[in-house]
N, C-alpha and C. Protein backbone atom coordinates (compact mmCIF):
# COMPACT_ATOMS: atom_id res chain seq x y z
N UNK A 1 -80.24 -31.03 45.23
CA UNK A 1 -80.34 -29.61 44.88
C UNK A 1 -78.94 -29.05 44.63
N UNK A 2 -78.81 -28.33 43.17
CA UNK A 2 -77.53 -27.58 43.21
C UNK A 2 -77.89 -26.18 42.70
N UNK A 3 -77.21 -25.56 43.49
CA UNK A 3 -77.01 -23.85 42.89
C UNK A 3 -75.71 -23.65 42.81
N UNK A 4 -75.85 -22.86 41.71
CA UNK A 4 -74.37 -22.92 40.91
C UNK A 4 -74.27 -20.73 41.46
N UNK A 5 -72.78 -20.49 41.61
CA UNK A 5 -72.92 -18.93 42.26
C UNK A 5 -71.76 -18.22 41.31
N UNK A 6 -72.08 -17.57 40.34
CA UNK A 6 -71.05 -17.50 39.28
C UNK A 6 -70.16 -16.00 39.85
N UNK A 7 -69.01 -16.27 39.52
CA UNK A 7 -68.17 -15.07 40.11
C UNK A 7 -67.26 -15.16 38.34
N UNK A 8 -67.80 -14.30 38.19
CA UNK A 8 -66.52 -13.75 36.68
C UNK A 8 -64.99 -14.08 36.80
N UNK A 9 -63.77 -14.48 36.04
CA UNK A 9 -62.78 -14.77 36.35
C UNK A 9 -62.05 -13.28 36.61
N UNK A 10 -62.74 -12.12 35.69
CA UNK A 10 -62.21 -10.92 35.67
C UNK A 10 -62.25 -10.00 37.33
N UNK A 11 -63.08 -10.44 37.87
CA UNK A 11 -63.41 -10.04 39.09
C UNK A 11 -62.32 -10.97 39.86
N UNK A 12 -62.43 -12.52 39.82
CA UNK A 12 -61.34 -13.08 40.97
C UNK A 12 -59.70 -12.71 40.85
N UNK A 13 -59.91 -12.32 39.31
CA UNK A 13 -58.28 -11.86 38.99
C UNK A 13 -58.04 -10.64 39.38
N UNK A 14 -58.78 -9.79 39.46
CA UNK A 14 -58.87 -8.19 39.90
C UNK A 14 -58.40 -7.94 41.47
N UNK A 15 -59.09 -8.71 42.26
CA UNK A 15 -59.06 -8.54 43.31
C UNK A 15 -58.09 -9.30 43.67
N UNK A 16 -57.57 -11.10 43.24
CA UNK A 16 -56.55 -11.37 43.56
C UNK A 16 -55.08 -10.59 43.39
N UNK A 17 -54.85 -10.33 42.27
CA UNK A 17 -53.87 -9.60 41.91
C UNK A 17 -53.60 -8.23 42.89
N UNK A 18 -54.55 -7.67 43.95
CA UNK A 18 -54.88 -6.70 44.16
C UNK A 18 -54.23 -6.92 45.82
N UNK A 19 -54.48 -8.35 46.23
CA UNK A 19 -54.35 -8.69 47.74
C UNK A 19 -53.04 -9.35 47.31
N UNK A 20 -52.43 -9.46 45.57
CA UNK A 20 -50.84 -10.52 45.74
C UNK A 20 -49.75 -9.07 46.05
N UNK A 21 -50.72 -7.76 45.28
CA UNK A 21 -49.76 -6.31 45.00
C UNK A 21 -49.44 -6.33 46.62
N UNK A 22 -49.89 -5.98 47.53
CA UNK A 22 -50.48 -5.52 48.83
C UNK A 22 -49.56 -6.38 49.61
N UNK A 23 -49.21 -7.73 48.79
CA UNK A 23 -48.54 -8.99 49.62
C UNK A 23 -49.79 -9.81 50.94
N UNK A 24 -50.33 -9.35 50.86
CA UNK A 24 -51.65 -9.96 51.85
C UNK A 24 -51.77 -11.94 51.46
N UNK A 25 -51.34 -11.87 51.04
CA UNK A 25 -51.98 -13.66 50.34
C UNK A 25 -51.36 -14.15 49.53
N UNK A 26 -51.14 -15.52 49.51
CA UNK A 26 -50.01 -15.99 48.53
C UNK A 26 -50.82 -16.57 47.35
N UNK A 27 -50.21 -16.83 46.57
CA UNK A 27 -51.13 -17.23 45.23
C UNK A 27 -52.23 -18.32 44.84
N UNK A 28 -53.24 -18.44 44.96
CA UNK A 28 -53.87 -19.60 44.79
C UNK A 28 -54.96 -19.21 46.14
N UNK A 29 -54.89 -18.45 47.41
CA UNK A 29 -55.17 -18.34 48.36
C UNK A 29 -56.80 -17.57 48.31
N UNK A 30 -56.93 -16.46 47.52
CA UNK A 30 -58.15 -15.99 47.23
C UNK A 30 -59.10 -16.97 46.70
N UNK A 31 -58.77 -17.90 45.59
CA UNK A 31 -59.42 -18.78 45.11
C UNK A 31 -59.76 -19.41 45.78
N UNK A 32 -59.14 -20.47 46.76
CA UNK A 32 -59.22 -21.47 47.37
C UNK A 32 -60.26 -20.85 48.83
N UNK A 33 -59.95 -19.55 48.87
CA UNK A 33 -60.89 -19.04 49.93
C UNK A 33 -62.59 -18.99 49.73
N UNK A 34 -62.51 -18.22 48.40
CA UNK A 34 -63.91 -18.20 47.90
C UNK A 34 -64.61 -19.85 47.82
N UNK A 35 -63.77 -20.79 47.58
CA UNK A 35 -64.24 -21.85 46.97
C UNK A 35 -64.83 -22.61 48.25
N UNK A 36 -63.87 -22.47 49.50
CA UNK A 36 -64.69 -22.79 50.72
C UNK A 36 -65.89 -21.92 51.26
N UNK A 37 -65.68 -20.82 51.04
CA UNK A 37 -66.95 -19.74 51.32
C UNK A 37 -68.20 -20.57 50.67
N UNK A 38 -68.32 -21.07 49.51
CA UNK A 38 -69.24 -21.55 48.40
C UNK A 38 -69.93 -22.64 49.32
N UNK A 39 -68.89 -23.47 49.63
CA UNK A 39 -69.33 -24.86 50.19
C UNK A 39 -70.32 -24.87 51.68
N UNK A 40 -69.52 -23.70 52.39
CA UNK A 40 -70.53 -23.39 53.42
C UNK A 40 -71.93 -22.43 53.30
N UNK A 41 -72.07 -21.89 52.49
CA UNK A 41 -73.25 -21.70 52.32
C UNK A 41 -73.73 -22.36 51.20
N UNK A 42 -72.98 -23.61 50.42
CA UNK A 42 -74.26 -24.55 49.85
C UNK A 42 -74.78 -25.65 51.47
N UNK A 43 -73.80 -25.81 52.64
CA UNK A 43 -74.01 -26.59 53.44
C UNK A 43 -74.99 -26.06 54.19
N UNK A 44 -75.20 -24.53 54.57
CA UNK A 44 -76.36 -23.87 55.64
C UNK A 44 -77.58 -23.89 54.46
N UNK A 45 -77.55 -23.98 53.26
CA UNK A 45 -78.81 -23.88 52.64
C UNK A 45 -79.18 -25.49 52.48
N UNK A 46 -78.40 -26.08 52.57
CA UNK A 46 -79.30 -27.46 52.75
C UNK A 46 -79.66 -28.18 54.27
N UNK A 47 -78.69 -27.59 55.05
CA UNK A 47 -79.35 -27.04 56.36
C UNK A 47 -80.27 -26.34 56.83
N UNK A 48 -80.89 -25.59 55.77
CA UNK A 48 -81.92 -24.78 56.21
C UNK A 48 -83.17 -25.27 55.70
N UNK A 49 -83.01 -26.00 54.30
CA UNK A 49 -84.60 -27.19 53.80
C UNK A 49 -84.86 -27.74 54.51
N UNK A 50 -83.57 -28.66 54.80
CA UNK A 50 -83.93 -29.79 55.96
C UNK A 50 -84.86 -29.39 57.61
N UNK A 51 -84.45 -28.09 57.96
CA UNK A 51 -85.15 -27.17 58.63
C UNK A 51 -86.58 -27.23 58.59
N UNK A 52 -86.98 -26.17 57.49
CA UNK A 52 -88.34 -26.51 56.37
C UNK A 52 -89.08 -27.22 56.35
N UNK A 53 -88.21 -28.92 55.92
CA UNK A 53 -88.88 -29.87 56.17
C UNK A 53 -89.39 -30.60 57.37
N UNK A 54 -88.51 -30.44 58.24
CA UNK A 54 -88.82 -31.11 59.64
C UNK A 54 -89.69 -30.30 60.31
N UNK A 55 -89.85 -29.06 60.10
CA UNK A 55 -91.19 -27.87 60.70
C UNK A 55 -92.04 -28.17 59.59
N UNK A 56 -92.32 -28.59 58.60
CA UNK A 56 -93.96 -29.15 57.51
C UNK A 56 -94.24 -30.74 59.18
N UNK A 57 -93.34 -31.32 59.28
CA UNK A 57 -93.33 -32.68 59.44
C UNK A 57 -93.85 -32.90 60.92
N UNK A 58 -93.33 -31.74 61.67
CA UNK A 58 -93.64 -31.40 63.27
C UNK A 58 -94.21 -29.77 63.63
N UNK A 59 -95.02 -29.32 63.08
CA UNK A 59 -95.56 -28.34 63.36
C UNK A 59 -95.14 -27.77 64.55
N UNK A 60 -95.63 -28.25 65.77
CA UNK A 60 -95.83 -27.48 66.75
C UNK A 60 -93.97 -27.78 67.69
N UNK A 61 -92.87 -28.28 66.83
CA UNK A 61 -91.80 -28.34 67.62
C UNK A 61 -90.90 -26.61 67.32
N UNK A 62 -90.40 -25.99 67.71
CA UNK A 62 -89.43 -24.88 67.53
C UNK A 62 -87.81 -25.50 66.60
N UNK A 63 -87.78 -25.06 65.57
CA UNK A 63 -86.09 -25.68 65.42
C UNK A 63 -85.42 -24.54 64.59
N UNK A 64 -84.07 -24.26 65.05
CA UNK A 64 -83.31 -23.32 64.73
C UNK A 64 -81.78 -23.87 64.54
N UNK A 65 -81.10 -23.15 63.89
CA UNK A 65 -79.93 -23.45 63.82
C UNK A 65 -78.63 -22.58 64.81
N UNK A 66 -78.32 -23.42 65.48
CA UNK A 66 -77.53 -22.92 66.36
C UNK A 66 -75.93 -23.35 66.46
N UNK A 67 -75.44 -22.33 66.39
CA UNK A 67 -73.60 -22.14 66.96
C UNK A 67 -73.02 -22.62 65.73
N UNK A 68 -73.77 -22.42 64.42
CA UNK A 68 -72.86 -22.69 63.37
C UNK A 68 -72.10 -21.38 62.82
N UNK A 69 -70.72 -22.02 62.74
CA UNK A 69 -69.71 -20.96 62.88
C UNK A 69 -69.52 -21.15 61.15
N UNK A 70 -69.46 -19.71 60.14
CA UNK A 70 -68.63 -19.53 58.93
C UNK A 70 -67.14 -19.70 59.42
C-alpha cells in the first residue's frame, strides 16, 4: 500500500523561508522534518491495517496501539 501526501513546493518554500527569516532552522531542516513526519504516519497507518487485520482474524481478542511516540 502507498499513499502519496502532496505538499506544494510553494507552501514548503513559504514557510521555510519564513522559519530561515526568524533564524529558527537551518536550511534543508523544514524539509527533512516534514519528510520524517510522512514516514511516521505512513508507519502508524500500516500499523493500524495490520490492526484491522488481526481483529477480522481474532474477533474476540482487544488490540490497540500503545506508547507509540511521533
Amino acid at each position: 500500500m502507498k499513499t502519496e501526501i502532496e505538499c506544494p513546493i510553494e507552501i514548503m518554500s513559504e514557510k521555510h523561508s519564513r522559519y530561515l527569516k526568524y533564524g529558527y532552522v537551518r536550511t534543508g531542516t523544514f524539509v527533512s522534518d516534514l519528510t520524517n513526519l510522512i514516514h511516521k504516519i505512513e508507519a502508524l497507518k500500516l500499523m493500524w491495517l495490520e490492526l484491522q487485520m488481526m481483529s477480522q482474524i481474532f474477533p474476540s481478542v482487544k488490540w490497540e496501539l500503545l506508547n507509540y511516540e511521533l
